[in-house]
Each structure stands twice: as structure tokens, then as C-alpha cells.
C-alpha atoms as a PDB file:
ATOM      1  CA  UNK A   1       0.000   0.000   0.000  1.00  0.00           C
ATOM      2  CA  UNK A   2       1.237   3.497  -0.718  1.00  0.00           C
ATOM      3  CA  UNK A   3       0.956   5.639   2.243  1.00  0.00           C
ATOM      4  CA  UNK A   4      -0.328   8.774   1.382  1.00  0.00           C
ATOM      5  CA  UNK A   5       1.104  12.049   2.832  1.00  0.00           C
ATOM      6  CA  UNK A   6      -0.761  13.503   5.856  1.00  0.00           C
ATOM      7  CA  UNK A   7      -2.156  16.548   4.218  1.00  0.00           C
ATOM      8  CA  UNK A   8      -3.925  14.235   1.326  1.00  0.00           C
ATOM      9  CA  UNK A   9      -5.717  12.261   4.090  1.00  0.00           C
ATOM     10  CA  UNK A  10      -9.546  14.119   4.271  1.00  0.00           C
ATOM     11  CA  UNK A  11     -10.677  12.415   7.455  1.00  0.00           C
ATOM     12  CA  UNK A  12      -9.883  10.529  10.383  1.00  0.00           C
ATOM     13  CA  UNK A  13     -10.974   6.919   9.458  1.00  0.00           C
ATOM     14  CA  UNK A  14      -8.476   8.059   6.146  1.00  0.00           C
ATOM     15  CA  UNK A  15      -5.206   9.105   8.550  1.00  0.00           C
ATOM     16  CA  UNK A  16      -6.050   5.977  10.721  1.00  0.00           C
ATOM     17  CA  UNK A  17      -5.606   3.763   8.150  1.00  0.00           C
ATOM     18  CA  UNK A  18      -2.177   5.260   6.884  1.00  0.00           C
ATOM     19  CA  UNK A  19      -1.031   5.565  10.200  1.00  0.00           C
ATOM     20  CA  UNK A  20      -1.739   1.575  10.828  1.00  0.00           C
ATOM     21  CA  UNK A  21       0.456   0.850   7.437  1.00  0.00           C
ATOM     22  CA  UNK A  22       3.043   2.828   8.640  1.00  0.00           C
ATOM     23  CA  UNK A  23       2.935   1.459  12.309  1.00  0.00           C
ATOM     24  CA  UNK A  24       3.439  -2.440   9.829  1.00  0.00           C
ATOM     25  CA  UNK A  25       6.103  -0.843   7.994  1.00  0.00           C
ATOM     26  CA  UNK A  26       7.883   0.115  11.439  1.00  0.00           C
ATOM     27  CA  UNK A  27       7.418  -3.423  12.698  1.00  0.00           C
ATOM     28  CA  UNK A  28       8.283  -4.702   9.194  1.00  0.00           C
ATOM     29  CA  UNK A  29      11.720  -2.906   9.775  1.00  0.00           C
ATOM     30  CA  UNK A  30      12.097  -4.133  13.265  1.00  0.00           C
ATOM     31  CA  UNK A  31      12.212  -7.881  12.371  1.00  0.00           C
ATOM     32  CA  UNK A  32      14.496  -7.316  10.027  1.00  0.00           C
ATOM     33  CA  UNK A  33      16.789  -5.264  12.201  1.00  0.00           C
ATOM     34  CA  UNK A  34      16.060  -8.551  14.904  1.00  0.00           C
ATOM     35  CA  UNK A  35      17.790 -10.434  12.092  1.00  0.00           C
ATOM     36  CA  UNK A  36      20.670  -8.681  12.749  1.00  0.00           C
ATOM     37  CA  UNK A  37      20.970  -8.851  16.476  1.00  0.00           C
ATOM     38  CA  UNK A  38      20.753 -12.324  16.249  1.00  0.00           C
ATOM     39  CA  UNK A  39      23.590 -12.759  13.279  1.00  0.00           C
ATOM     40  CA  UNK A  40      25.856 -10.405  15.896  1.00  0.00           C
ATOM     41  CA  UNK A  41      25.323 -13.310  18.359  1.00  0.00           C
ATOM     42  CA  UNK A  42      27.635 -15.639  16.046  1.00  0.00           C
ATOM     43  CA  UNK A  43      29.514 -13.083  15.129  1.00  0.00           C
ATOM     44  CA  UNK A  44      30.572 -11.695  18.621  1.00  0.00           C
ATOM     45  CA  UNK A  45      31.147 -15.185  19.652  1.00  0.00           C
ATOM     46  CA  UNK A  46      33.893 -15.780  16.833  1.00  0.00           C
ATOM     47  CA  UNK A  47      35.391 -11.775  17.906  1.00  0.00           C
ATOM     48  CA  UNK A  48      35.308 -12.965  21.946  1.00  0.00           C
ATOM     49  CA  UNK A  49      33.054  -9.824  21.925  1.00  0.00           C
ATOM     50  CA  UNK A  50      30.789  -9.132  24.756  1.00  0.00           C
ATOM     51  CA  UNK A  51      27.048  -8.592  24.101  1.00  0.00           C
ATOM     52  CA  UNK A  52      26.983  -4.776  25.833  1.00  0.00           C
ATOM     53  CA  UNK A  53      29.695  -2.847  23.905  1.00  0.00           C
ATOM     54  CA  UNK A  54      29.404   0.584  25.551  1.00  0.00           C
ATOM     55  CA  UNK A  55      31.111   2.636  22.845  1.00  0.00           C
ATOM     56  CA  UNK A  56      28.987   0.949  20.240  1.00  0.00           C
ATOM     57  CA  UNK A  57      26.105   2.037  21.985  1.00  0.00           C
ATOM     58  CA  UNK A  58      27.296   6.061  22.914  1.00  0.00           C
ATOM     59  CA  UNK A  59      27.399   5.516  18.849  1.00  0.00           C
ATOM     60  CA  UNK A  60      24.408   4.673  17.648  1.00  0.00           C
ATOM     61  CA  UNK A  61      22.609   6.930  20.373  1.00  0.00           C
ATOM     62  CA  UNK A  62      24.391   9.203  19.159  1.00  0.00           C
ATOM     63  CA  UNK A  63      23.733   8.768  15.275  1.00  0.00           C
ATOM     64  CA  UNK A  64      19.936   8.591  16.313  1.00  0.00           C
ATOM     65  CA  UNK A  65      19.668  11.879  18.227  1.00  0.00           C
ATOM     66  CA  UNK A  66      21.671  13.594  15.526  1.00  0.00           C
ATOM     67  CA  UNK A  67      19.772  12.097  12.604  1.00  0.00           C
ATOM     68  CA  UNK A  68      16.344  12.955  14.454  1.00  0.00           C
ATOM     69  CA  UNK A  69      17.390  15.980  15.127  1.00  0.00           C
ATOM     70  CA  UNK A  70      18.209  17.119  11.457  1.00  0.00           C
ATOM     71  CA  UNK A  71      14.833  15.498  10.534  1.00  0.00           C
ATOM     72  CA  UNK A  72      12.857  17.435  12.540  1.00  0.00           C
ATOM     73  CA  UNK A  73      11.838  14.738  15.519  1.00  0.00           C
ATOM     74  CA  UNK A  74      12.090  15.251  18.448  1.00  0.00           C
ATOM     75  CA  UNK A  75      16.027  13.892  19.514  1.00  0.00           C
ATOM     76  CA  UNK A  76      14.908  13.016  23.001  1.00  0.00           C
ATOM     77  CA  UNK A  77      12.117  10.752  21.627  1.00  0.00           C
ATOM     78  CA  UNK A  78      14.276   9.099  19.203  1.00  0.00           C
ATOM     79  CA  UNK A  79      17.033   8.617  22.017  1.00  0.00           C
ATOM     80  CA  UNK A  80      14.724   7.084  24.205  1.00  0.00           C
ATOM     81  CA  UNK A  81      13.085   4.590  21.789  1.00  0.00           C
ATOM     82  CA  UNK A  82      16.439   3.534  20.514  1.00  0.00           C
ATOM     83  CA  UNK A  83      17.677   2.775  24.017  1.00  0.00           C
ATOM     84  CA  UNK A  84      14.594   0.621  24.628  1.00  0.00           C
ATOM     85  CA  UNK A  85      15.729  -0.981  21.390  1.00  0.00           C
ATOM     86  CA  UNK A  86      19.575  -1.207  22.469  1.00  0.00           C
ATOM     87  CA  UNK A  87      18.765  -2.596  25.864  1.00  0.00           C
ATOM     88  CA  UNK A  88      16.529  -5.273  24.060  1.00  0.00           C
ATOM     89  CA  UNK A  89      18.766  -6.348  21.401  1.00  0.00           C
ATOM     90  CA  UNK A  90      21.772  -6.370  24.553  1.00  0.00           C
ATOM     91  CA  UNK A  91      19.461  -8.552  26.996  1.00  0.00           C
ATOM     92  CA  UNK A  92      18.374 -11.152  23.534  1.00  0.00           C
ATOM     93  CA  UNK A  93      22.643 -11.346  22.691  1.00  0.00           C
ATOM     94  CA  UNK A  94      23.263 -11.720  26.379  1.00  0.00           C
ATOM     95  CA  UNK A  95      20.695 -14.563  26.330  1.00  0.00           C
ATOM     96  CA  UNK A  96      22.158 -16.277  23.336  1.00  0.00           C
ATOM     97  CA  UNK A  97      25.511 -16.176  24.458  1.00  0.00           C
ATOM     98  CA  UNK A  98      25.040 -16.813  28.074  1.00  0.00           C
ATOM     99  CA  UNK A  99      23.228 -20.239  26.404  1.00  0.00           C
ATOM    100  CA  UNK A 100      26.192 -21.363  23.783  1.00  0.00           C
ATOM    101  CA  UNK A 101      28.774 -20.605  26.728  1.00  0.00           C
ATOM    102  CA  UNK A 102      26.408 -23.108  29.002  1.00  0.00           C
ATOM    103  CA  UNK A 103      26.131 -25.876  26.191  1.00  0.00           C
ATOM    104  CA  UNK A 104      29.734 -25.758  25.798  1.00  0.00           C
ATOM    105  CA  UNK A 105      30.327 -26.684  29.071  1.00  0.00           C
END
């Protein structure tokens, strides 16, 4: 579906309905960035890498207040939903790891 922009939408029921495709296109977007978190799992293994890397972390915050702020949203928002996102992906790496290093054993 092609989301319209805001403006073109004439009525509420209309803006619902683009807001509810964009809401699948965010969640779209999140499983494939879940993909990810779970590829760094093998990867951080082979690197002896730890699942919280602090400076990778000051980066991408970083990156996302910048990047909303340029776009016009608010930084703090952006900051916070990313580190809800961060902590997730962290505690789902720690998981995985903590798991291999236990069926190693």
C-alpha cells in the first residue's frame, strides 16, 4: 500500500488507516533489524566480543539523536526509543551467548 502524505488524508478513518500501514512498515523494519541482532550473536562469539559494547552504543545513540534531530523529531524521543531498542537487542545477545557458553560446558 502506498501511504499517502498527511495533508492528502480528508478524514480521520483516512489518517487511521495510513497511520496503521506505517505502524506495519515500522514493525516490518524491526524484524528485520532482529535479524541482525541475532547474526551479531555468532559473530561476537567468533570476535570474543561481549554482548553490551558501551562505545557501540554512545554511537548509535548518538547517530539517532543527531539524525532525528536534522529530521525534525524530536532527539529526546528518538534517544529514548532507541535505548529501549539497544537494551533489548543487549538482553536477547546476552541470552544467546550466556546459552552457547552453558552448552559448551
Amino acid at each position: 500500500m502506498d501511504v499517502k502524505p498527511p495533508n492528502d488524508c480528508t478524514t480521520m478513518a483516512e489518517l487511521r488507516v495510513q497511520i496503521d500501514a506505517l505502524d506495519e512498515e515500522l514493525i516490518d523494519l524491526l524484524v528485520r533489524r532482529r535479524g541482525y541482532i541475532d547474526r551479531a550473536v555468532a559473530l561476537k562469539r567468533i570476535e570474543n566480543l561481549p554482548a553490551r559494547t558501551t562505545d557501540r552504543v554512545k554511537e548509535v545513540l548518538e547517530k539517532v539523536h543527531t539524525n532525528a534531530a536534522a529530521q525534525g523529531l524530536d532527539p529526546e524521543l528518538a534517544s529514548d526509543i532507541w535505548t529501549t531498542l539497544i537494551e533489548w537487542s543487549i538482553a536477547r545477545e546476552a541470552k544467546h551467548l550466556d546459552k552457547d557458553c552453558k552448552d559448551d560446558v
